[in-house]
PDB file of N, CA and C in Angstrom:
ATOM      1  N   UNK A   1       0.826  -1.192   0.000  1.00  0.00           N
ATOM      2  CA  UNK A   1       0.000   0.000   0.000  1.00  0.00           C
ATOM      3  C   UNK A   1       0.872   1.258   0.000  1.00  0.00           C
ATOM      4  N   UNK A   2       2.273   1.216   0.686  1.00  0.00           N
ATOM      5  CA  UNK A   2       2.921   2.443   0.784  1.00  0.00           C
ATOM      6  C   UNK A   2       3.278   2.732  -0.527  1.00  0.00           C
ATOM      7  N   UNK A   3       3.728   1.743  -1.323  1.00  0.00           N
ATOM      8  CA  UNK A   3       4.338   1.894  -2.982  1.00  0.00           C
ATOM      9  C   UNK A   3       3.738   2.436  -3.815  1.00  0.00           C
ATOM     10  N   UNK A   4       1.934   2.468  -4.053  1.00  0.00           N
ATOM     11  CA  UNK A   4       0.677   2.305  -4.532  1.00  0.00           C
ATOM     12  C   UNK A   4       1.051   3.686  -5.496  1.00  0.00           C
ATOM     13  N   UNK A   5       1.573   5.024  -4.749  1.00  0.00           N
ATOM     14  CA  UNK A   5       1.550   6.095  -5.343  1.00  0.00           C
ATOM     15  C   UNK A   5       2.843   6.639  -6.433  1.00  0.00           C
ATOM     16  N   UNK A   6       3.744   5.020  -6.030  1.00  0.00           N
ATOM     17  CA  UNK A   6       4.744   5.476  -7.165  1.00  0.00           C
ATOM     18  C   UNK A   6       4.793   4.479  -8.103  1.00  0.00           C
ATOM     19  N   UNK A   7       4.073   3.858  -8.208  1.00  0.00           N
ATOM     20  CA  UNK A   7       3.704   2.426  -9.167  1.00  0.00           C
ATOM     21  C   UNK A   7       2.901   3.262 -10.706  1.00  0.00           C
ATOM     22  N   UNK A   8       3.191   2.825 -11.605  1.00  0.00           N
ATOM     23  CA  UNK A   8       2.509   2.683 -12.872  1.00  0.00           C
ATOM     24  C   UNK A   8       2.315   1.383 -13.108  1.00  0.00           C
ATOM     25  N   UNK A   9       1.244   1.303 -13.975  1.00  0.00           N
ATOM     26  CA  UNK A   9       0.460  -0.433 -14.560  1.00  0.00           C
ATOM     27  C   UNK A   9      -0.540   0.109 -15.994  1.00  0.00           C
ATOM     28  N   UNK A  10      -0.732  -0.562 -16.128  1.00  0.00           N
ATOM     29  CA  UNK A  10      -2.132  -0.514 -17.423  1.00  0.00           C
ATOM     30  C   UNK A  10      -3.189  -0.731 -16.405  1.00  0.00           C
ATOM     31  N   UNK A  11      -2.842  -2.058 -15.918  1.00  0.00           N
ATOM     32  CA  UNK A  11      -4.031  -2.741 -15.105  1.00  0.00           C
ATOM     33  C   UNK A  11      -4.005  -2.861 -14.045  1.00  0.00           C
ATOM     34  N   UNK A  12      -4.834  -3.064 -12.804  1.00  0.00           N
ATOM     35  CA  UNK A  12      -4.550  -3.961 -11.403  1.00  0.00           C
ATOM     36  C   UNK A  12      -5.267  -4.771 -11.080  1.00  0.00           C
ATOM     37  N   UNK A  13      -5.232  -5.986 -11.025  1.00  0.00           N
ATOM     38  CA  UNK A  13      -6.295  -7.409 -10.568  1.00  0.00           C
ATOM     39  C   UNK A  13      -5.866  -7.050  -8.575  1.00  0.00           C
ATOM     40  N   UNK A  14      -7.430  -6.697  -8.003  1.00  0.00           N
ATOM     41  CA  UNK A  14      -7.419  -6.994  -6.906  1.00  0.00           C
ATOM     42  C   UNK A  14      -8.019  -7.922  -6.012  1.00  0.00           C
ATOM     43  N   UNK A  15      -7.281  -8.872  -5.608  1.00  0.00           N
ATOM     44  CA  UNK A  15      -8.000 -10.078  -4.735  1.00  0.00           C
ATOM     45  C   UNK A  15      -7.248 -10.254  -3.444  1.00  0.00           C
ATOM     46  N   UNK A  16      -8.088  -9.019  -2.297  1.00  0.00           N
ATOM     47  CA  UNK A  16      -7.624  -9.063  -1.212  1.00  0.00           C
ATOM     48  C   UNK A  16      -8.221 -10.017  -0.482  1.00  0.00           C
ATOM     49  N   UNK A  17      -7.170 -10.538   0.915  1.00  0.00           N
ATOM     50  CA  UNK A  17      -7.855 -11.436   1.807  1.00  0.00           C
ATOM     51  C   UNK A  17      -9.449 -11.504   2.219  1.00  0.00           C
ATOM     52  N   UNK A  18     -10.213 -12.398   2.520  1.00  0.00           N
ATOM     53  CA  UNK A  18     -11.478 -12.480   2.671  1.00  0.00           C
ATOM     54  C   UNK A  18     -11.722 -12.477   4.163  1.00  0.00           C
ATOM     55  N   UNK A  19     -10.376 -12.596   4.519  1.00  0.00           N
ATOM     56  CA  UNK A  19     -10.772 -13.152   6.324  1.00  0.00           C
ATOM     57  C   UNK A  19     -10.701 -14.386   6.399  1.00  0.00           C
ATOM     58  N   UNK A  20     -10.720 -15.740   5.522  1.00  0.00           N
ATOM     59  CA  UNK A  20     -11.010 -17.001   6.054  1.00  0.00           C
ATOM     60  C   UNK A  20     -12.352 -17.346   5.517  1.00  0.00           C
ATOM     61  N   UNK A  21     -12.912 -18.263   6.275  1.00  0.00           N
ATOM     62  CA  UNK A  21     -13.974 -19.042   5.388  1.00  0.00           C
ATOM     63  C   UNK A  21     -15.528 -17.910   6.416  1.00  0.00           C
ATOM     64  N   UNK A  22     -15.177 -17.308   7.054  1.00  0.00           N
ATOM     65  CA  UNK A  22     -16.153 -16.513   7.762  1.00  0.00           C
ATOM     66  C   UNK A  22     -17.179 -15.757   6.891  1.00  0.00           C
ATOM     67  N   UNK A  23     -16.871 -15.308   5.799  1.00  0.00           N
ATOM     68  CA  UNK A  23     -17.658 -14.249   5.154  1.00  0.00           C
ATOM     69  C   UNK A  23     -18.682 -15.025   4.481  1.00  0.00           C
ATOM     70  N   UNK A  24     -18.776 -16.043   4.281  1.00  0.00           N
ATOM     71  CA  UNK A  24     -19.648 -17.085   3.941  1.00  0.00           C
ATOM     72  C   UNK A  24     -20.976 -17.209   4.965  1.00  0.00           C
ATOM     73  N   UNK A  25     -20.409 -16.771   6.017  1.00  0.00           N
ATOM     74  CA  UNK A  25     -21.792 -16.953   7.029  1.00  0.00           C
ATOM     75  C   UNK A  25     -22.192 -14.992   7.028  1.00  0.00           C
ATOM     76  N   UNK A  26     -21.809 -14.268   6.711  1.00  0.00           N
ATOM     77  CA  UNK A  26     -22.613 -13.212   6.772  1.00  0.00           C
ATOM     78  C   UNK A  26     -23.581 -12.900   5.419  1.00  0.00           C
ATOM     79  N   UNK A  27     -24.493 -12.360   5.413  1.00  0.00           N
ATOM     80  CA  UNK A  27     -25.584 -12.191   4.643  1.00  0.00           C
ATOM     81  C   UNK A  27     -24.798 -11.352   3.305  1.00  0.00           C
ATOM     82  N   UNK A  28     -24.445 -10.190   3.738  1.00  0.00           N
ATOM     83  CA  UNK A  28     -24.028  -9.682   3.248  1.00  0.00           C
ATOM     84  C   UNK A  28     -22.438  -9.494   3.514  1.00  0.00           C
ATOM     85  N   UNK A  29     -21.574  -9.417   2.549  1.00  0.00           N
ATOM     86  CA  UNK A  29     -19.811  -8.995   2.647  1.00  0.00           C
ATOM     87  C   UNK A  29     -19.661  -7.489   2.372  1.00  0.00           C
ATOM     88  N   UNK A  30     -19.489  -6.850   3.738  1.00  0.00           N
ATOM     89  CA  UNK A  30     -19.250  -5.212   3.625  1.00  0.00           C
ATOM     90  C   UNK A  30     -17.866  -4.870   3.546  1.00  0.00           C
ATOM     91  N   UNK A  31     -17.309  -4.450   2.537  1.00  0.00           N
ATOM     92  CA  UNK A  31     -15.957  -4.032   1.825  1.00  0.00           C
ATOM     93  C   UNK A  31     -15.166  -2.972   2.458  1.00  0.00           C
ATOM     94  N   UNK A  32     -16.157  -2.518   4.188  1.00  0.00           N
ATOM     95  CA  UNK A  32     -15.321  -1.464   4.758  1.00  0.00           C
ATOM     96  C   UNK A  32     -14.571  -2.345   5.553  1.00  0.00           C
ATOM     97  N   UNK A  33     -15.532  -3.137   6.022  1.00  0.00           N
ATOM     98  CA  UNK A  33     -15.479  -4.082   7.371  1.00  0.00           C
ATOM     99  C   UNK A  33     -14.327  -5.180   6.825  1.00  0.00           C
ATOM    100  N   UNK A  34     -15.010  -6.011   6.548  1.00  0.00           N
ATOM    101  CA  UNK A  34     -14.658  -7.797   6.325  1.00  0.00           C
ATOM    102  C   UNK A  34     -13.388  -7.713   5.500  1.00  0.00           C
ATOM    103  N   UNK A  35     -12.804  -6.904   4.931  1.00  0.00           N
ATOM    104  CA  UNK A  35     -11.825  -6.678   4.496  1.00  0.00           C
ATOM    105  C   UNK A  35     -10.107  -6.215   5.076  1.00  0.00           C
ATOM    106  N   UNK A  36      -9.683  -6.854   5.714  1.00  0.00           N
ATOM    107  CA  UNK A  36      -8.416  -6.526   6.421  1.00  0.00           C
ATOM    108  C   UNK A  36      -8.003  -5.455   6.455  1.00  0.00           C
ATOM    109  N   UNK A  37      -7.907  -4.459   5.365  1.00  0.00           N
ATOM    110  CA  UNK A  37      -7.248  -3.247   4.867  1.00  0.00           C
ATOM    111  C   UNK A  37      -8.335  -2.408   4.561  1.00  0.00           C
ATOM    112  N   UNK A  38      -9.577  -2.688   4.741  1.00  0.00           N
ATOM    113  CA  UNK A  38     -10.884  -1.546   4.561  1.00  0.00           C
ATOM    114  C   UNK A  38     -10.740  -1.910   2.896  1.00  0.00           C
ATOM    115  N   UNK A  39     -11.908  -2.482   1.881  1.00  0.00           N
ATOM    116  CA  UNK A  39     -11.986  -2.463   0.726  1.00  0.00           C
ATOM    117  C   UNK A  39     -11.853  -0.999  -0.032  1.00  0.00           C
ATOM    118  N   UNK A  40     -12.598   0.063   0.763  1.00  0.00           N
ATOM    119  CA  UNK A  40     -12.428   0.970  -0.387  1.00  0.00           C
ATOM    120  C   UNK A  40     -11.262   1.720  -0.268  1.00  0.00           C
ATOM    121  N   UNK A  41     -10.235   1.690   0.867  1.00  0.00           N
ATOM    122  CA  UNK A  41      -8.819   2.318   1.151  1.00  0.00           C
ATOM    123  C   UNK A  41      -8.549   1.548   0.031  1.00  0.00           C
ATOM    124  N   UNK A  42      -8.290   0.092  -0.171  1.00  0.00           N
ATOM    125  CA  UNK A  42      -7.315  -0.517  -0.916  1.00  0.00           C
ATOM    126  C   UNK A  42      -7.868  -0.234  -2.379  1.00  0.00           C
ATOM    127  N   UNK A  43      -9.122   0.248  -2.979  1.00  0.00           N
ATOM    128  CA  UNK A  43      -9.246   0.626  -4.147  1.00  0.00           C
ATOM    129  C   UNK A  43      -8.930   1.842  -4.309  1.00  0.00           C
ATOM    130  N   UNK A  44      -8.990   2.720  -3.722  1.00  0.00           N
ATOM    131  CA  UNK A  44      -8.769   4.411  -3.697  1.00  0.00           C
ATOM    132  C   UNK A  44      -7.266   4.614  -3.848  1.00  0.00           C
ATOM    133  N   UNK A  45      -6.440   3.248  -3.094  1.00  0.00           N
ATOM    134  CA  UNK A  45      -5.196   3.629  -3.444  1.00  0.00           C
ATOM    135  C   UNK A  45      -4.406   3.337  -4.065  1.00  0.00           C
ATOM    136  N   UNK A  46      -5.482   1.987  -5.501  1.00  0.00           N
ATOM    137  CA  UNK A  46      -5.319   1.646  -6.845  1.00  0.00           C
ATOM    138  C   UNK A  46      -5.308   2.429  -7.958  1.00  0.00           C
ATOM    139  N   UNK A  47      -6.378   3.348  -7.876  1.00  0.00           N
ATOM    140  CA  UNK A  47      -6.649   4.316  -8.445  1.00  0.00           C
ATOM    141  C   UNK A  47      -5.706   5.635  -8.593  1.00  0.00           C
ATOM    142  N   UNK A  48      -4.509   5.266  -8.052  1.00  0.00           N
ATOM    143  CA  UNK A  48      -3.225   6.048  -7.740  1.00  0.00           C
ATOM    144  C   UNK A  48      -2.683   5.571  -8.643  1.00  0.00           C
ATOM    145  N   UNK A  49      -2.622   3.998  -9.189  1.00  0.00           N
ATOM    146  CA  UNK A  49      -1.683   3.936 -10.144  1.00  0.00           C
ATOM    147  C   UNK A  49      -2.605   3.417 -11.218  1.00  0.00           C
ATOM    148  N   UNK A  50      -3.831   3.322 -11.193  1.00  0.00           N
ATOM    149  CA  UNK A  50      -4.392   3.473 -12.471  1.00  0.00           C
ATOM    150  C   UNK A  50      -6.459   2.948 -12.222  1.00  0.00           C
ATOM    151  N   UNK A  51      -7.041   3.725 -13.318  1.00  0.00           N
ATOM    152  CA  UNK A  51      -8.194   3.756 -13.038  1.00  0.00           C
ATOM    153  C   UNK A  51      -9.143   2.091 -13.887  1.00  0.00           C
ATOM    154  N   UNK A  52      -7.812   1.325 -14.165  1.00  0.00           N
ATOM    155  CA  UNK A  52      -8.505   0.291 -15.132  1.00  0.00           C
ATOM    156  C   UNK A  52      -8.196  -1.442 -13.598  1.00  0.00           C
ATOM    157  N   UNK A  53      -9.664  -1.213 -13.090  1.00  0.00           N
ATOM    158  CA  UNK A  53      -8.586  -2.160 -11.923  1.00  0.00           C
ATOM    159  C   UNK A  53     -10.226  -2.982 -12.092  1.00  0.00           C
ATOM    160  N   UNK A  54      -9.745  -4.448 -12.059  1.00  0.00           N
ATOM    161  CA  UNK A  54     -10.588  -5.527 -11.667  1.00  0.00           C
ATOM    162  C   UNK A  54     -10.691  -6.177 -10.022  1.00  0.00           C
ATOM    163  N   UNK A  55     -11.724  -5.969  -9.398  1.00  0.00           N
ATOM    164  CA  UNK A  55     -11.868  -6.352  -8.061  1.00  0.00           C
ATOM    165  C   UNK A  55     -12.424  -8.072  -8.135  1.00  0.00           C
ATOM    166  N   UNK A  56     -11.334  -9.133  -7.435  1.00  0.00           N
ATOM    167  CA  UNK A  56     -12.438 -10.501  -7.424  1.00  0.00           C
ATOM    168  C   UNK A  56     -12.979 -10.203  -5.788  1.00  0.00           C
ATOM    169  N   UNK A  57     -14.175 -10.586  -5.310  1.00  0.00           N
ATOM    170  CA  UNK A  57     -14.343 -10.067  -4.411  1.00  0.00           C
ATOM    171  C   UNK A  57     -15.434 -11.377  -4.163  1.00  0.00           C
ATOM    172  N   UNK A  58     -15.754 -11.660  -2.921  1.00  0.00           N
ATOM    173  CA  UNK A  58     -17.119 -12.897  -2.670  1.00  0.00           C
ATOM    174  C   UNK A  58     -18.000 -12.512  -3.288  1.00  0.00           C
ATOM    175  N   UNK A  59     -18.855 -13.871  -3.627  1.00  0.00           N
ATOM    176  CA  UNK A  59     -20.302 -13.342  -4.077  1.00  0.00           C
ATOM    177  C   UNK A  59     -21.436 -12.649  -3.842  1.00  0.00           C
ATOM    178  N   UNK A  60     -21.178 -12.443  -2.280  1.00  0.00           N
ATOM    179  CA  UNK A  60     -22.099 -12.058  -1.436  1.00  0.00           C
ATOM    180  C   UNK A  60     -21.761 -11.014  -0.637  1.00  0.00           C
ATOM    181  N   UNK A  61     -20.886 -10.132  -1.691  1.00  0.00           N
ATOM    182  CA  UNK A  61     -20.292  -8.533  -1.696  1.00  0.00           C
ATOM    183  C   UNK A  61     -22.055  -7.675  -1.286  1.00  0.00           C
ATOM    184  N   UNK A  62     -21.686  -6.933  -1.012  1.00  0.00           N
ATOM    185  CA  UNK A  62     -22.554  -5.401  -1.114  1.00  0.00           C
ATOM    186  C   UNK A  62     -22.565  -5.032  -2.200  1.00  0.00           C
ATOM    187  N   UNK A  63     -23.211  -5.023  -3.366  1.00  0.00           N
ATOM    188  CA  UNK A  63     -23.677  -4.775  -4.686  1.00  0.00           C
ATOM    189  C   UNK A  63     -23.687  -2.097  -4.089  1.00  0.00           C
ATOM    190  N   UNK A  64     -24.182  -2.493  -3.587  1.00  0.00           N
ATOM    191  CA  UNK A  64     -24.588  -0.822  -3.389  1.00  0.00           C
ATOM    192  C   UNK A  64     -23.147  -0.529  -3.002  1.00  0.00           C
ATOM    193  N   UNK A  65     -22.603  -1.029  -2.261  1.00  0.00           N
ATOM    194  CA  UNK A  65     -20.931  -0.444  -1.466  1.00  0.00           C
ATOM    195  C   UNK A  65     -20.224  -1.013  -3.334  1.00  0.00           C
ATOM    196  N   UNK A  66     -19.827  -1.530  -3.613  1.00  0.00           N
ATOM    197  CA  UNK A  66     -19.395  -1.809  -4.912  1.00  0.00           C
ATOM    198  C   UNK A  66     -19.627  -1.046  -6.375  1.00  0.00           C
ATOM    199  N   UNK A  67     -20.916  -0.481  -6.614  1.00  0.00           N
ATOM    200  CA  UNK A  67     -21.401   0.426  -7.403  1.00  0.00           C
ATOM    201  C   UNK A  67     -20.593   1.631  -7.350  1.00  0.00           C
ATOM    202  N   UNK A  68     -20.434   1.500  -5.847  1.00  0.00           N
ATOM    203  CA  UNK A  68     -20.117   3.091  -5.430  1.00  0.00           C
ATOM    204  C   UNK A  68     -18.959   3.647  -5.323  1.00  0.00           C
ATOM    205  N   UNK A  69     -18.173   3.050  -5.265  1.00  0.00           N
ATOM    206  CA  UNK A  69     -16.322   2.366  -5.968  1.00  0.00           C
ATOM    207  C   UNK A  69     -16.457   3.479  -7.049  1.00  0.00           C
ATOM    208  N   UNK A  70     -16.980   3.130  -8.292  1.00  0.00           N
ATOM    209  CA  UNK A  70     -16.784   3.831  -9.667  1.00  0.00           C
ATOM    210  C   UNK A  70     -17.764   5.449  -9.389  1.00  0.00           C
ATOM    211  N   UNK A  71     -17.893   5.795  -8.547  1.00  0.00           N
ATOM    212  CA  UNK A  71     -18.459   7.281  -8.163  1.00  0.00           C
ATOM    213  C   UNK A  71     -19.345   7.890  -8.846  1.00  0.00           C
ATOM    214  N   UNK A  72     -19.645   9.278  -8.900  1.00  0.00           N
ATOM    215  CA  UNK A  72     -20.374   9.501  -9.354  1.00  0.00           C
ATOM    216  C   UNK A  72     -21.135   9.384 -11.091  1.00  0.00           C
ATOM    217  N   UNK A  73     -21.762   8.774 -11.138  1.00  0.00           N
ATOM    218  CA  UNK A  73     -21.655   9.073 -13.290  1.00  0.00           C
ATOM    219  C   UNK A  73     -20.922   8.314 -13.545  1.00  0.00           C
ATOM    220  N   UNK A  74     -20.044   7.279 -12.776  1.00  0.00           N
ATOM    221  CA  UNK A  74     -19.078   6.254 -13.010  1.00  0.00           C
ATOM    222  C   UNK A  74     -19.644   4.999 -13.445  1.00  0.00           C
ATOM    223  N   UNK A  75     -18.999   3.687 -13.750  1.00  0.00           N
ATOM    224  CA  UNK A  75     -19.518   2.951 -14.362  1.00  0.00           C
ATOM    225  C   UNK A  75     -18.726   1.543 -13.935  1.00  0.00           C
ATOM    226  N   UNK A  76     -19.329   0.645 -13.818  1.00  0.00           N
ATOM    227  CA  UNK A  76     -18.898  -0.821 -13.371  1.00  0.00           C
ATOM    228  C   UNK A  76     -19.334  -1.973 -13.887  1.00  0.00           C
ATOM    229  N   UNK A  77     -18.645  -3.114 -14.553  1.00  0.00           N
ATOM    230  CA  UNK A  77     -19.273  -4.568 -14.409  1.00  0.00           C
ATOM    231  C   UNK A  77     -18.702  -5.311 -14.165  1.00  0.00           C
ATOM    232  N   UNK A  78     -19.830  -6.260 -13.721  1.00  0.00           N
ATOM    233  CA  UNK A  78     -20.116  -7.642 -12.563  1.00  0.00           C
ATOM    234  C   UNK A  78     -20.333  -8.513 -13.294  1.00  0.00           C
ATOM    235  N   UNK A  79     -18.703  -9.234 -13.432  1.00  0.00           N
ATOM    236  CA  UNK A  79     -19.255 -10.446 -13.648  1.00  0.00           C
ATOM    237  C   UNK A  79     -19.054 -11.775 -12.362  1.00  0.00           C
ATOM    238  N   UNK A  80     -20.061 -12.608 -13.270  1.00  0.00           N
ATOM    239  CA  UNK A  80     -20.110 -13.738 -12.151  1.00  0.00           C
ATOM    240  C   UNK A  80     -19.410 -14.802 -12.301  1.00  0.00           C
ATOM    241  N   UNK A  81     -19.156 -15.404 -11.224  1.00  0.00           N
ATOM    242  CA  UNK A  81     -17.923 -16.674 -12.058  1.00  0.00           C
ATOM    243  C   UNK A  81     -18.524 -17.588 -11.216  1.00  0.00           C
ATOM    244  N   UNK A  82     -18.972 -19.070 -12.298  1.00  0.00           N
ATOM    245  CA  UNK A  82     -19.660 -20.033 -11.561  1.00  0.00           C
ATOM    246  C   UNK A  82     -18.825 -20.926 -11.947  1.00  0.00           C
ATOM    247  N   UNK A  83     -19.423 -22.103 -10.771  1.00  0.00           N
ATOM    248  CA  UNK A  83     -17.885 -23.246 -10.783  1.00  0.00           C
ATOM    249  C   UNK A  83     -19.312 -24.543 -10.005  1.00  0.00           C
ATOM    250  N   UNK A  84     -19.602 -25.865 -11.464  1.00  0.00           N
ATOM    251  CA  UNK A  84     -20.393 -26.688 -11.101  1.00  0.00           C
ATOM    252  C   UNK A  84     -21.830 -25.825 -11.292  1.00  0.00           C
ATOM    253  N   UNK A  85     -21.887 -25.062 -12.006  1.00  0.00           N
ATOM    254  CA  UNK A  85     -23.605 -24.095 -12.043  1.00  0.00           C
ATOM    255  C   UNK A  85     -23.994 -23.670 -10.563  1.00  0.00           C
ATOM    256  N   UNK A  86     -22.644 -23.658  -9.611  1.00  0.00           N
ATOM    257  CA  UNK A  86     -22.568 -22.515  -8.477  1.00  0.00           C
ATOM    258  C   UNK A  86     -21.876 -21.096  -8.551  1.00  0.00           C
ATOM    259  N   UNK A  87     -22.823 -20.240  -8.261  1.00  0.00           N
ATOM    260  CA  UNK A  87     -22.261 -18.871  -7.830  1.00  0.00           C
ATOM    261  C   UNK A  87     -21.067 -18.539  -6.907  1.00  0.00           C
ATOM    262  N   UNK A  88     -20.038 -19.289  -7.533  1.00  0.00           N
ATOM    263  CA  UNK A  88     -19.150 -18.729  -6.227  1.00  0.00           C
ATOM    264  C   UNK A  88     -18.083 -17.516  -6.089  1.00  0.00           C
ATOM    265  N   UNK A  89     -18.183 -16.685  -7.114  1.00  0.00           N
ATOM    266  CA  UNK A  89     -17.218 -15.412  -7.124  1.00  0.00           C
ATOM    267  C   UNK A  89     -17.889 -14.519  -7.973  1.00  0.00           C
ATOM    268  N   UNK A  90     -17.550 -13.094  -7.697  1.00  0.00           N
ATOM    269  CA  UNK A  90     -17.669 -12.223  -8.404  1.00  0.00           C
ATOM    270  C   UNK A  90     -16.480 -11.411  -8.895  1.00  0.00           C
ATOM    271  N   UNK A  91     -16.311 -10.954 -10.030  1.00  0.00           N
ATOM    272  CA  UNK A  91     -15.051  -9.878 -10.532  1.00  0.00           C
ATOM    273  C   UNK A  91     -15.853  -8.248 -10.841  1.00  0.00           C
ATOM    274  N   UNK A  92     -15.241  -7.460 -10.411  1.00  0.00           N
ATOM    275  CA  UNK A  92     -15.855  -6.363 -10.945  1.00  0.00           C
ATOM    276  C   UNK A  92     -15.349  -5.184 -11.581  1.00  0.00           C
ATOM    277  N   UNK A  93     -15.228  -4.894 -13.066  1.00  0.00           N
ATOM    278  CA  UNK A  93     -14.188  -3.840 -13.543  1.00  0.00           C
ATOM    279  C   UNK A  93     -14.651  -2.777 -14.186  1.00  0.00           C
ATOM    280  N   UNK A  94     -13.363  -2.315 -13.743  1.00  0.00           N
ATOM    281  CA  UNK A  94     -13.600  -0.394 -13.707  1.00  0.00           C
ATOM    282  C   UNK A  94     -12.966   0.088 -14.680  1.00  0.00           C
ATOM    283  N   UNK A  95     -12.929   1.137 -15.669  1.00  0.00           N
ATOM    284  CA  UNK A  95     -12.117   1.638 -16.341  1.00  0.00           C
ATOM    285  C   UNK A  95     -12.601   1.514 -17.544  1.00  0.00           C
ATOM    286  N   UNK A  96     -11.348   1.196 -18.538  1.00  0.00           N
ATOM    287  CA  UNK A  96     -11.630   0.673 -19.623  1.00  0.00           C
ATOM    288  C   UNK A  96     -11.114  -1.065 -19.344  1.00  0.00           C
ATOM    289  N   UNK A  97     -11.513  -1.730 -18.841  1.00  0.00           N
ATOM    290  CA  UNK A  97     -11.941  -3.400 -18.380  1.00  0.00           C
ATOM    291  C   UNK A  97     -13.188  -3.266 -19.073  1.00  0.00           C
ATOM    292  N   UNK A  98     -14.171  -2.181 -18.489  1.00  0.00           N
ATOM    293  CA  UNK A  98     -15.746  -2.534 -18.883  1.00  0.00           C
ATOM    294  C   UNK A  98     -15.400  -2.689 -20.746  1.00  0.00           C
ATOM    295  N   UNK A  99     -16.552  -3.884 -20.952  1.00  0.00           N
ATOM    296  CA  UNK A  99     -16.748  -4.361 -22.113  1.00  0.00           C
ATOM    297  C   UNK A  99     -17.988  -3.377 -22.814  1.00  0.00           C
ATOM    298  N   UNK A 100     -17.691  -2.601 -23.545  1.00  0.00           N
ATOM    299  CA  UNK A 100     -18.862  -1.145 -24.116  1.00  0.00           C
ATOM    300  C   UNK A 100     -19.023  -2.128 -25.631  1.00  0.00           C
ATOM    301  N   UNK A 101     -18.609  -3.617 -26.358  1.00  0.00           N
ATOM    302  CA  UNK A 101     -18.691  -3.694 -27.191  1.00  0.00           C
ATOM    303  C   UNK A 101     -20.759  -3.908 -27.519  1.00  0.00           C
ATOM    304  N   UNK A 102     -21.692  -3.962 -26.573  1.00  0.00           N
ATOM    305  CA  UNK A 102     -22.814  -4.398 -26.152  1.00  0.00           C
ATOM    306  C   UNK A 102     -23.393  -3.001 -26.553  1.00  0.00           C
ATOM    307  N   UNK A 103     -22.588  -1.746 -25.916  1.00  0.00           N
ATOM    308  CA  UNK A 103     -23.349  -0.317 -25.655  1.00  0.00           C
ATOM    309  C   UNK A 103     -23.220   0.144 -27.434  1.00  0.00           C
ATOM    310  N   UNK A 104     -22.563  -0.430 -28.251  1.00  0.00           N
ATOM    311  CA  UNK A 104     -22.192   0.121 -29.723  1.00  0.00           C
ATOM    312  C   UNK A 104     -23.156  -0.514 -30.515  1.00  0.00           C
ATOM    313  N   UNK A 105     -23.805  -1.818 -29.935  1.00  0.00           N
ATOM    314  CA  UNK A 105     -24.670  -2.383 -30.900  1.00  0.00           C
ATOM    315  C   UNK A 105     -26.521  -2.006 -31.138  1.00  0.00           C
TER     316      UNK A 105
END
């Protein structure tokens, strides 16, 4: 995290710790909390070295705390990653990650 502001990338894949198998029993996974390093510190200080960053994050993220990542007029997608026709992860990307080839047709 201290490096974050002298780093350049194109991209950043973020898949911070979950805590363990715990977040599975809460309803919801809050990205201030359940996250070792506070989820949105560790995106805010991605966004230092670049605005094109993919979050893998549980499935059972906060959809509203996650939206809200890409700010105002900002823009995000969710995809889902299933394993056996189970829901078990989500990725979510910001930047130019998002796929606009859908918004042209």
């Amino acid at each position: 995290m201290q490096l974050a502001p002298s780093l350049c990338a194109d991209v950043v894949f973020l898949s911070p710790p979950w805590g363990g198998p715990n977040y599975l029993q809460a309803e919801v996974f809050d990205l201030k909390t359940m996250i070792l390093l506070d989820g949105f510190d560790v995106f805010e200080k991605t966004q230092l070295i670049t605005d094109n960053i993919a979050y893998f994050l549980p499935r059972n993220t906060d959809m509203e705390q996650l939206t809200s990542l890409a700010g105002p007029g900002g823009r995000v997608e969710v995809e889902q990653n299933f394993l056996n026709h189970k829901l078990k992860t989500i990725t979510a990307y910001f930047g130019e990650l998002i796929d606009d080839t859908e918004a042209d047709t």
